[in-house]
ModelCIF file with pLDDT and N, C-alpha, C, O atoms, coordinates in Angstrom:
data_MODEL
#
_entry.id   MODEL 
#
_entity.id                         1 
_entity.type                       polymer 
_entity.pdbx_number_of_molecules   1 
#
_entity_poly.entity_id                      1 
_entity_poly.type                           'polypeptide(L)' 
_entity_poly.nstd_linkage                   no 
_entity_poly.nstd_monomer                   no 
_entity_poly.pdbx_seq_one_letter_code       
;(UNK)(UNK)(UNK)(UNK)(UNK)(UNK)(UNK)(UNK)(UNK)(UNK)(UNK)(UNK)(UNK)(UNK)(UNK)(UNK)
(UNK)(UNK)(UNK)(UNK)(UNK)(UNK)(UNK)(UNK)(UNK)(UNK)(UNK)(UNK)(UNK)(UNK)(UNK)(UNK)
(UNK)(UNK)(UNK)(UNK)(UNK)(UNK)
;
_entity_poly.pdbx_seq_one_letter_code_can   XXXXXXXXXXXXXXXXXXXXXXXXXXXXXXXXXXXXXX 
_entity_poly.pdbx_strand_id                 A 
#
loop_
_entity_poly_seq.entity_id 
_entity_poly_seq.num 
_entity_poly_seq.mon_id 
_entity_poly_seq.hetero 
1 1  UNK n 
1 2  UNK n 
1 3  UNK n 
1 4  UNK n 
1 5  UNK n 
1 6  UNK n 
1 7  UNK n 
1 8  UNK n 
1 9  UNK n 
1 10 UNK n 
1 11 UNK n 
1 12 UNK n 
1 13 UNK n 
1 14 UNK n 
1 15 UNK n 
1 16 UNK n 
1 17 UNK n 
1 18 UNK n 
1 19 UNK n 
1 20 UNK n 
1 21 UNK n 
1 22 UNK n 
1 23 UNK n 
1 24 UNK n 
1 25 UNK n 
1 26 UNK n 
1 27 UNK n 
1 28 UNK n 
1 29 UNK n 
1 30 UNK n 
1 31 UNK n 
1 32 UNK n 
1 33 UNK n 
1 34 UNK n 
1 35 UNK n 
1 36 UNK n 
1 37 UNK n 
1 38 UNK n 
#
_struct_asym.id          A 
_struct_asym.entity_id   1 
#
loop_
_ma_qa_metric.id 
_ma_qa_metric.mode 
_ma_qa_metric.name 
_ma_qa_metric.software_group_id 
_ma_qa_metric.type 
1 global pLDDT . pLDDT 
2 local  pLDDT . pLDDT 
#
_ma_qa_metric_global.metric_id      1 
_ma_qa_metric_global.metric_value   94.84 
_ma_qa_metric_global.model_id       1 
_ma_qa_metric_global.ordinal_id     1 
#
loop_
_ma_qa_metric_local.label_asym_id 
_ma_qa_metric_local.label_comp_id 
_ma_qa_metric_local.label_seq_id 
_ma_qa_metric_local.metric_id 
_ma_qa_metric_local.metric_value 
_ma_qa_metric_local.model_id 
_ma_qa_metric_local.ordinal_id 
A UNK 1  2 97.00 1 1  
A UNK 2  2 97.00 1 2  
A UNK 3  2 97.00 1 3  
A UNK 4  2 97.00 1 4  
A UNK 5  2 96.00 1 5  
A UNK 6  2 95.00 1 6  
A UNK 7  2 94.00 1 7  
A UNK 8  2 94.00 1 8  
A UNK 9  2 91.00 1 9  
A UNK 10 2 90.00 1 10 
A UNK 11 2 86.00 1 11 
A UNK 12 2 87.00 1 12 
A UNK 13 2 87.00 1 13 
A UNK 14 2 91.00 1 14 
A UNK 15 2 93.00 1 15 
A UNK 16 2 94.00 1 16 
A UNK 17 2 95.00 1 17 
A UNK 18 2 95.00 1 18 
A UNK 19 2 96.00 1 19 
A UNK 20 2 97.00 1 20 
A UNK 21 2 96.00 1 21 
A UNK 22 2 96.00 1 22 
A UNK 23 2 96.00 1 23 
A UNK 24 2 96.00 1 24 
A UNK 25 2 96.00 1 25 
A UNK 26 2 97.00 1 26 
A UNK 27 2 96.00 1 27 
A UNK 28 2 96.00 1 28 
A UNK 29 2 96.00 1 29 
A UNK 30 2 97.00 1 30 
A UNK 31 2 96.00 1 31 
A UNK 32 2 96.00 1 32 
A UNK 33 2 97.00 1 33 
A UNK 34 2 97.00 1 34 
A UNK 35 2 96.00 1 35 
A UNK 36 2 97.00 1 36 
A UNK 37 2 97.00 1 37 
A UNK 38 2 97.00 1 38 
#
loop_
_atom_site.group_PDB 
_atom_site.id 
_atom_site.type_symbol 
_atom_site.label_atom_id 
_atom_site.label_alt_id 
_atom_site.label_comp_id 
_atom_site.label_asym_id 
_atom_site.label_entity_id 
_atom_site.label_seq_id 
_atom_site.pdbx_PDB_ins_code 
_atom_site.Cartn_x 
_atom_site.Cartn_y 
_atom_site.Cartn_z 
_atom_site.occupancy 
_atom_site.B_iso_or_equiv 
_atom_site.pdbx_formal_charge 
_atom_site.auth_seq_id 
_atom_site.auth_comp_id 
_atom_site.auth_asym_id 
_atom_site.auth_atom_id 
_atom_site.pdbx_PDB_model_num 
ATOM 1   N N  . UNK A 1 1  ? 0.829  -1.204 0.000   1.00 97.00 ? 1  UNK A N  1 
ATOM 2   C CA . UNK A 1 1  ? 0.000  0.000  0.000   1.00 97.00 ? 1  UNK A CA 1 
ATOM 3   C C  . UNK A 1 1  ? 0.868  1.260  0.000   1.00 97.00 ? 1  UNK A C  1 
ATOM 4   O O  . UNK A 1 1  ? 0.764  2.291  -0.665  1.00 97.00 ? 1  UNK A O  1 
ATOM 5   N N  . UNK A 1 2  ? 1.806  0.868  0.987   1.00 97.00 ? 2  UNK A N  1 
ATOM 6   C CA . UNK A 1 2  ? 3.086  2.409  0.815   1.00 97.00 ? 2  UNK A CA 1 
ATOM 7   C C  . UNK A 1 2  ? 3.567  2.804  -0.365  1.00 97.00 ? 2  UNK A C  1 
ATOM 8   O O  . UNK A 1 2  ? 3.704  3.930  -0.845  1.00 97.00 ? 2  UNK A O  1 
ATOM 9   N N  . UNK A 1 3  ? 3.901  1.318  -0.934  1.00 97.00 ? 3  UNK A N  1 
ATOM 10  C CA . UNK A 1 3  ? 4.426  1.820  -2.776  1.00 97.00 ? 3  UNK A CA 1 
ATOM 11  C C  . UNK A 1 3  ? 3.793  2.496  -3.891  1.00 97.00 ? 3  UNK A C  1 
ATOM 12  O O  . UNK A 1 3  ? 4.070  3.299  -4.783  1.00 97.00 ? 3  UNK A O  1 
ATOM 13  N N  . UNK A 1 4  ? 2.291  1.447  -3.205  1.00 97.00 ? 4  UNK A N  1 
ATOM 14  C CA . UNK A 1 4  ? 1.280  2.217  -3.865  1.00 97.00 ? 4  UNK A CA 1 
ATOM 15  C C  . UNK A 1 4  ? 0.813  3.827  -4.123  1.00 97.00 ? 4  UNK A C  1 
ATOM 16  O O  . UNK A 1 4  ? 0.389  4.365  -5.146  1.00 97.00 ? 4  UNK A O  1 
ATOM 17  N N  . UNK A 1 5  ? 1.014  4.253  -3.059  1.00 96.00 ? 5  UNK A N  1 
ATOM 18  C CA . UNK A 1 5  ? 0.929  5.599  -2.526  1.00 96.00 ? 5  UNK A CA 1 
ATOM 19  C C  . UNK A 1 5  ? 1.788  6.489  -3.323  1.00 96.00 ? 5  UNK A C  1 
ATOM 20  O O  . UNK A 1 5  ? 1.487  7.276  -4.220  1.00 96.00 ? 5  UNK A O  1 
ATOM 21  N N  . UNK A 1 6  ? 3.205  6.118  -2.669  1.00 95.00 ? 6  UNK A N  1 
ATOM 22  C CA . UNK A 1 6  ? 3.909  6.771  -3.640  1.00 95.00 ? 6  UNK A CA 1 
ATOM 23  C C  . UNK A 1 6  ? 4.176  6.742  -5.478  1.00 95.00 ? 6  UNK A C  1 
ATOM 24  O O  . UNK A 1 6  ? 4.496  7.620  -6.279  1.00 95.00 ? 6  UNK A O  1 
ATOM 25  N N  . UNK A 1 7  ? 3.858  5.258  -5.615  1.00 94.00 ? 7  UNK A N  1 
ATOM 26  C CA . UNK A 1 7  ? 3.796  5.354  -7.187  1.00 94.00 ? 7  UNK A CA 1 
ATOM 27  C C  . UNK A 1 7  ? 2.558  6.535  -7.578  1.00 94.00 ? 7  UNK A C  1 
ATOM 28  O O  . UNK A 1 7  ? 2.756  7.042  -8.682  1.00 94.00 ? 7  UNK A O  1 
ATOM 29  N N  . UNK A 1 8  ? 1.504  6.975  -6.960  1.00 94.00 ? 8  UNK A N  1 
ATOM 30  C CA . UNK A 1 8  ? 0.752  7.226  -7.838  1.00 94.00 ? 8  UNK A CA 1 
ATOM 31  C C  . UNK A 1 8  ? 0.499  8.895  -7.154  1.00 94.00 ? 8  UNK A C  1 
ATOM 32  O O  . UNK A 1 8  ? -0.356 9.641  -7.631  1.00 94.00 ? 8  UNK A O  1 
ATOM 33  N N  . UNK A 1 9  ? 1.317  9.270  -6.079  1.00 91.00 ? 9  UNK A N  1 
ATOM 34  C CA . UNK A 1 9  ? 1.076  10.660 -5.646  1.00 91.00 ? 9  UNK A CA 1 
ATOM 35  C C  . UNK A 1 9  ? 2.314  11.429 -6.329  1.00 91.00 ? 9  UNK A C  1 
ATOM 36  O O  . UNK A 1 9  ? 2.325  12.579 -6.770  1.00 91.00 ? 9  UNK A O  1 
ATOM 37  N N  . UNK A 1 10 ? 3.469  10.379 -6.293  1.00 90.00 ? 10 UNK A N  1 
ATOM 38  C CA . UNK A 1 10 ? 4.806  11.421 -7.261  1.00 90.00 ? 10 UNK A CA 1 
ATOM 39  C C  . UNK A 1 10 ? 4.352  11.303 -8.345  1.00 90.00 ? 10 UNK A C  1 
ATOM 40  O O  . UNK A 1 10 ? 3.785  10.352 -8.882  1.00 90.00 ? 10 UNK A O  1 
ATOM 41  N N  . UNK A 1 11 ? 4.730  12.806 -8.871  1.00 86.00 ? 11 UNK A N  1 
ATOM 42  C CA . UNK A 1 11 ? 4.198  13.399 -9.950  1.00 86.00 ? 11 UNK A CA 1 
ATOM 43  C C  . UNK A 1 11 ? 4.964  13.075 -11.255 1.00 86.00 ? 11 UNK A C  1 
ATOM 44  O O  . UNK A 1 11 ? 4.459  13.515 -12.287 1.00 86.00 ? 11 UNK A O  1 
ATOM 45  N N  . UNK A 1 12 ? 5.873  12.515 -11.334 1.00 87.00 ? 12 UNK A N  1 
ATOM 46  C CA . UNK A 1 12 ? 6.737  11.667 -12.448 1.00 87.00 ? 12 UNK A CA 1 
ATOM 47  C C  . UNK A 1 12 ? 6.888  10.356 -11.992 1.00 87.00 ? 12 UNK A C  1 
ATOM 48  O O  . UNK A 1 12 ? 7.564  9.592  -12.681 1.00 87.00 ? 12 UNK A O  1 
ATOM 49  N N  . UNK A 1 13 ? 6.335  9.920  -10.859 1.00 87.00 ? 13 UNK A N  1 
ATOM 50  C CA . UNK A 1 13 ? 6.362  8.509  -10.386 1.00 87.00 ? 13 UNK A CA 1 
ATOM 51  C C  . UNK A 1 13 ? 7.764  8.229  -9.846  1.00 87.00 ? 13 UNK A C  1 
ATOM 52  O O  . UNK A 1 13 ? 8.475  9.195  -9.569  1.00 87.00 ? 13 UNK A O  1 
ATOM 53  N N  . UNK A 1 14 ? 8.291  6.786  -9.647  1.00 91.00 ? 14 UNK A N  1 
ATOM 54  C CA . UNK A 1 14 ? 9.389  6.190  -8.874  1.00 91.00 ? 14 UNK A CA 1 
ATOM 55  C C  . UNK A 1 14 ? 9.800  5.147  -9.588  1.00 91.00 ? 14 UNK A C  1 
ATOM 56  O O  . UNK A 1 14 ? 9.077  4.256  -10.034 1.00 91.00 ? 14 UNK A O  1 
ATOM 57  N N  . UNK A 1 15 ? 11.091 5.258  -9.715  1.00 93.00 ? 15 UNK A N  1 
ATOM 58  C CA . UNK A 1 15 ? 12.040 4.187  -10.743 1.00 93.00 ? 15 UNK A CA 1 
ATOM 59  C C  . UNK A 1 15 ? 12.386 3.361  -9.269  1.00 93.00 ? 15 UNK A C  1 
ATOM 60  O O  . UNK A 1 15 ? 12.505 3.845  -8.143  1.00 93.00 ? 15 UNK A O  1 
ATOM 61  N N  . UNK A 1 16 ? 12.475 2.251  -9.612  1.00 94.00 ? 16 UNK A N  1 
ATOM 62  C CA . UNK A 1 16 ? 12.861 0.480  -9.029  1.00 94.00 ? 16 UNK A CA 1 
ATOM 63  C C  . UNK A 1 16 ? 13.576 1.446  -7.745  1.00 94.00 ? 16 UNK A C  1 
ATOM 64  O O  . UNK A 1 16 ? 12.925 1.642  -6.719  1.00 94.00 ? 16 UNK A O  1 
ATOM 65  N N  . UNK A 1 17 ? 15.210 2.116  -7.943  1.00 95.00 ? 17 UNK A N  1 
ATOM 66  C CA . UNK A 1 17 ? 15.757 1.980  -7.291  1.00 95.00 ? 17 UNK A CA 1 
ATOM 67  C C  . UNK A 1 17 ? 15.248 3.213  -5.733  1.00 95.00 ? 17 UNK A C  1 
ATOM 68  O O  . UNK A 1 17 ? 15.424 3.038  -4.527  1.00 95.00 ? 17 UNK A O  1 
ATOM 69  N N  . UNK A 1 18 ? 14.644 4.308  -6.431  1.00 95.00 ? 18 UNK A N  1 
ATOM 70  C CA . UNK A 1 18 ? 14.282 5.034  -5.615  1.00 95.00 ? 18 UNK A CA 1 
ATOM 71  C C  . UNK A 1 18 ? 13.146 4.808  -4.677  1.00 95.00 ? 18 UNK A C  1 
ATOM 72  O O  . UNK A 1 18 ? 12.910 5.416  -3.633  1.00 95.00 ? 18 UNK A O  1 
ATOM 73  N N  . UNK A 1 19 ? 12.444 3.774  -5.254  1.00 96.00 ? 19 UNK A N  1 
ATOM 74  C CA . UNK A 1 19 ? 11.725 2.753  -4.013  1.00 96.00 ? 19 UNK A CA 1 
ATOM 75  C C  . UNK A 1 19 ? 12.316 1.874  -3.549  1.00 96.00 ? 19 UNK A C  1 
ATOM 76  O O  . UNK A 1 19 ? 11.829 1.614  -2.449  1.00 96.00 ? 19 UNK A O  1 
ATOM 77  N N  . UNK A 1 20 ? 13.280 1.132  -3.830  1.00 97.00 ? 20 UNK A N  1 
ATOM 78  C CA . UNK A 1 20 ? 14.094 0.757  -2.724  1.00 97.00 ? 20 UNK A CA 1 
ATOM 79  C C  . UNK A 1 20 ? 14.373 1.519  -1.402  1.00 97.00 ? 20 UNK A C  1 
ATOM 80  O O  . UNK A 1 20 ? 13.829 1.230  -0.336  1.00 97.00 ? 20 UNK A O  1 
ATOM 81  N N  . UNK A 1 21 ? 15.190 2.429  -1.554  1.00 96.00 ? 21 UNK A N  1 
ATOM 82  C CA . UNK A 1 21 ? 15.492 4.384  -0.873  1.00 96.00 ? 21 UNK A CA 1 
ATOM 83  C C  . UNK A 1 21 ? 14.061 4.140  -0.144  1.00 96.00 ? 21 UNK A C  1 
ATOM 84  O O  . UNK A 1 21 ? 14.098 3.637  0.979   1.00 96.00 ? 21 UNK A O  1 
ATOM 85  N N  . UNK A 1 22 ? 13.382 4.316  -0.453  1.00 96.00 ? 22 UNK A N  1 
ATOM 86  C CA . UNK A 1 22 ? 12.129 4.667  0.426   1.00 96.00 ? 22 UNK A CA 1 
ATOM 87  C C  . UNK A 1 22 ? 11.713 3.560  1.319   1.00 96.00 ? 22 UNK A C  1 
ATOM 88  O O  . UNK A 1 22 ? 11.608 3.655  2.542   1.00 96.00 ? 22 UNK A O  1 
ATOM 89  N N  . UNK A 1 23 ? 11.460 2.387  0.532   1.00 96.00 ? 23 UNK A N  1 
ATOM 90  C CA . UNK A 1 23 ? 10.802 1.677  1.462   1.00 96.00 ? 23 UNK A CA 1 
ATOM 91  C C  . UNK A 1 23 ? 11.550 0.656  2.475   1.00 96.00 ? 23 UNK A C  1 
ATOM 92  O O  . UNK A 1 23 ? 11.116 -0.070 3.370   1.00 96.00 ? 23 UNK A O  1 
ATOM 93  N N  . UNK A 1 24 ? 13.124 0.947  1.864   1.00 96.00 ? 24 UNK A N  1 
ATOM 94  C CA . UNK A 1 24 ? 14.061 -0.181 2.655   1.00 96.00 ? 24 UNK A CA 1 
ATOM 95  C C  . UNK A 1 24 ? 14.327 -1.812 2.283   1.00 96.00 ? 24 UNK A C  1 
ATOM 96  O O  . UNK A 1 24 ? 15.146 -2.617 2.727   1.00 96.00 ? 24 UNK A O  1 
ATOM 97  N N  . UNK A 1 25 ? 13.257 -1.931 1.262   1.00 96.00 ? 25 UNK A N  1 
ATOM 98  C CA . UNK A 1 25 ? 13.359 -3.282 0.928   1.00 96.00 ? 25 UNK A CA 1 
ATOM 99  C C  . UNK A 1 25 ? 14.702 -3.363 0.028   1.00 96.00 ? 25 UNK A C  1 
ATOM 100 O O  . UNK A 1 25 ? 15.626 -2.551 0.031   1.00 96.00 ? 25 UNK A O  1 
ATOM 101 N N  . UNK A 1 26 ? 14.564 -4.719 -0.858  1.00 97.00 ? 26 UNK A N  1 
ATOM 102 C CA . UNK A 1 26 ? 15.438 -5.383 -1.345  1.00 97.00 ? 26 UNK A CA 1 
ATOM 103 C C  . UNK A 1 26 ? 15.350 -4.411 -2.703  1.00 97.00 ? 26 UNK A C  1 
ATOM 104 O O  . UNK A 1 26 ? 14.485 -3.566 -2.471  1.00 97.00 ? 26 UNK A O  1 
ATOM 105 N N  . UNK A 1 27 ? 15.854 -4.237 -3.878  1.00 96.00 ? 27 UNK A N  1 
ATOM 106 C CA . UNK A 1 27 ? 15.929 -3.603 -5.250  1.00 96.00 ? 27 UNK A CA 1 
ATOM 107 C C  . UNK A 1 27 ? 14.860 -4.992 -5.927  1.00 96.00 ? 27 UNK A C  1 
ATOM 108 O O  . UNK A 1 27 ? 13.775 -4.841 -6.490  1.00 96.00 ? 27 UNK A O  1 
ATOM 109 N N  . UNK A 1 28 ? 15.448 -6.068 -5.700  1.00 96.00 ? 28 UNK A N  1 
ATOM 110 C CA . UNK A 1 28 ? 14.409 -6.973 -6.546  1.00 96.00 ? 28 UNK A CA 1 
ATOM 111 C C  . UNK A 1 28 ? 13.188 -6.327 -6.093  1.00 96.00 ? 28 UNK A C  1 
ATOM 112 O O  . UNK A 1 28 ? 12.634 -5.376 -6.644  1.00 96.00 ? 28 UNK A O  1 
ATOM 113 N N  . UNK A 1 29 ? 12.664 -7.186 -4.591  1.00 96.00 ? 29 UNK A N  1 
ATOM 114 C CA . UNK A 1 29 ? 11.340 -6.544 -4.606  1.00 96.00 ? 29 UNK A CA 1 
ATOM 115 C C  . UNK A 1 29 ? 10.681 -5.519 -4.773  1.00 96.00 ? 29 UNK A C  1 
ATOM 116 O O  . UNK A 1 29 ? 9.465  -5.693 -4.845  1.00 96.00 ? 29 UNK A O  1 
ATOM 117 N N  . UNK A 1 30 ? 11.194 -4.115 -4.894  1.00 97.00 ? 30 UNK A N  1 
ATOM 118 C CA . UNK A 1 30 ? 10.944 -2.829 -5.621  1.00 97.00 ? 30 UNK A CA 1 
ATOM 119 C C  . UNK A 1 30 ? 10.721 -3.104 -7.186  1.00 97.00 ? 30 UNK A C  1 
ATOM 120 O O  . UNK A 1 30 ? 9.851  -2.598 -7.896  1.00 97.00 ? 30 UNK A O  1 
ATOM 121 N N  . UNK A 1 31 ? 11.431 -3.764 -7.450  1.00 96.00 ? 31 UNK A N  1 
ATOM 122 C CA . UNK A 1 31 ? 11.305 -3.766 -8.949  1.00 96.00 ? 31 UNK A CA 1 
ATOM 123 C C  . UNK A 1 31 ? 9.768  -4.906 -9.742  1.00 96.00 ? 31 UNK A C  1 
ATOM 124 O O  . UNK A 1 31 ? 9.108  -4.952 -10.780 1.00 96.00 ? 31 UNK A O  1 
ATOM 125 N N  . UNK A 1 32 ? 9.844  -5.444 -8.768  1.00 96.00 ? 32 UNK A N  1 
ATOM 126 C CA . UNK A 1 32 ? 8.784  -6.546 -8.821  1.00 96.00 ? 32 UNK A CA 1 
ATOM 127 C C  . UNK A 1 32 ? 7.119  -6.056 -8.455  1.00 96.00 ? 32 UNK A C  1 
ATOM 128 O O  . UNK A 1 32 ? 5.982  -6.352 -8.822  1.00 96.00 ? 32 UNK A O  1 
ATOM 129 N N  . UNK A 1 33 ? 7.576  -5.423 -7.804  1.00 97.00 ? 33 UNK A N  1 
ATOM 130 C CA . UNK A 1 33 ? 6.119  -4.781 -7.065  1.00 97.00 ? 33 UNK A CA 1 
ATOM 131 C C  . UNK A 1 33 ? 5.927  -3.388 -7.832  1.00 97.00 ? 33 UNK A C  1 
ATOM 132 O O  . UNK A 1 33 ? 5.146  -2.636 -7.249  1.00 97.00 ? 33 UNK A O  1 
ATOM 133 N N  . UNK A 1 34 ? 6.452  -2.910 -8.964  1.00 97.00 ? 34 UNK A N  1 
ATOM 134 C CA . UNK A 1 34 ? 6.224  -1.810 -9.765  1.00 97.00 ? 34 UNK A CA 1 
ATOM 135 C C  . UNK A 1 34 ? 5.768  -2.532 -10.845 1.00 97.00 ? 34 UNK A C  1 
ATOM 136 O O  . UNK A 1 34 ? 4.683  -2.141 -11.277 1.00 97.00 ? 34 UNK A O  1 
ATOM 137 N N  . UNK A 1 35 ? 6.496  -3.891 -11.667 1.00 96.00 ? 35 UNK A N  1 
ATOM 138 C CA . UNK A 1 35 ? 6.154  -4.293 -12.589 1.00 96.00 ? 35 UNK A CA 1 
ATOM 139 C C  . UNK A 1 35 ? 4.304  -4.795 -12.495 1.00 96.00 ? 35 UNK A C  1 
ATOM 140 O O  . UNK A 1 35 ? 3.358  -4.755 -13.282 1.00 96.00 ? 35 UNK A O  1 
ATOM 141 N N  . UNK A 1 36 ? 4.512  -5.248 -11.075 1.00 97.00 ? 36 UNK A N  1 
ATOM 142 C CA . UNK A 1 36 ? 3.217  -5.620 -11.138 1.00 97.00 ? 36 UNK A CA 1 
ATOM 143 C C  . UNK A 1 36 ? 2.310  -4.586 -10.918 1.00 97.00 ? 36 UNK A C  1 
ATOM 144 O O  . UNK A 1 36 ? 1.262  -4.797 -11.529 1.00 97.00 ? 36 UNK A O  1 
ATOM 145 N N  . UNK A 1 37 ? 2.308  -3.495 -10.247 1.00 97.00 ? 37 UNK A N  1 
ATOM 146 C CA . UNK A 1 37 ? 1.470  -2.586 -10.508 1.00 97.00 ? 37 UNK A CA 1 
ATOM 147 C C  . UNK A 1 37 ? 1.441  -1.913 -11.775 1.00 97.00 ? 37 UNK A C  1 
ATOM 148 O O  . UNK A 1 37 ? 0.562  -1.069 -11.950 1.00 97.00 ? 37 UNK A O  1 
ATOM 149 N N  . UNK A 1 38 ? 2.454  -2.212 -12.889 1.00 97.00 ? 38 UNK A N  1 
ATOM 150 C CA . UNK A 1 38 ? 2.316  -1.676 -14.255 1.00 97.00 ? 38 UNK A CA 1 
ATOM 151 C C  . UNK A 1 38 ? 1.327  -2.424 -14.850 1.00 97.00 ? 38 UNK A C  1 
ATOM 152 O O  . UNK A 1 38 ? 0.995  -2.194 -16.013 1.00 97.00 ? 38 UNK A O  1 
#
């Protein structure tokens, strides 16, 4: 839901690694959890 948030309130959105940065997780799972919200 946090990623969520931020994917869709930043106004150019969030590349893989800068949700990593945010949420602390792993880079895979950032990257995984964007694809799937794509």
């Amino acid at each position: 839901f946090e990623a969520a948030w931020h994917v869709t309130t930043a106004k150019n959105g969030m590349s893989a690694k800068t949700l990593e940065r945010t949420l602390g997780t792993s880079y895979r799972v950032a990257w995984t959890m964007l694809q799937r919200f794509r």
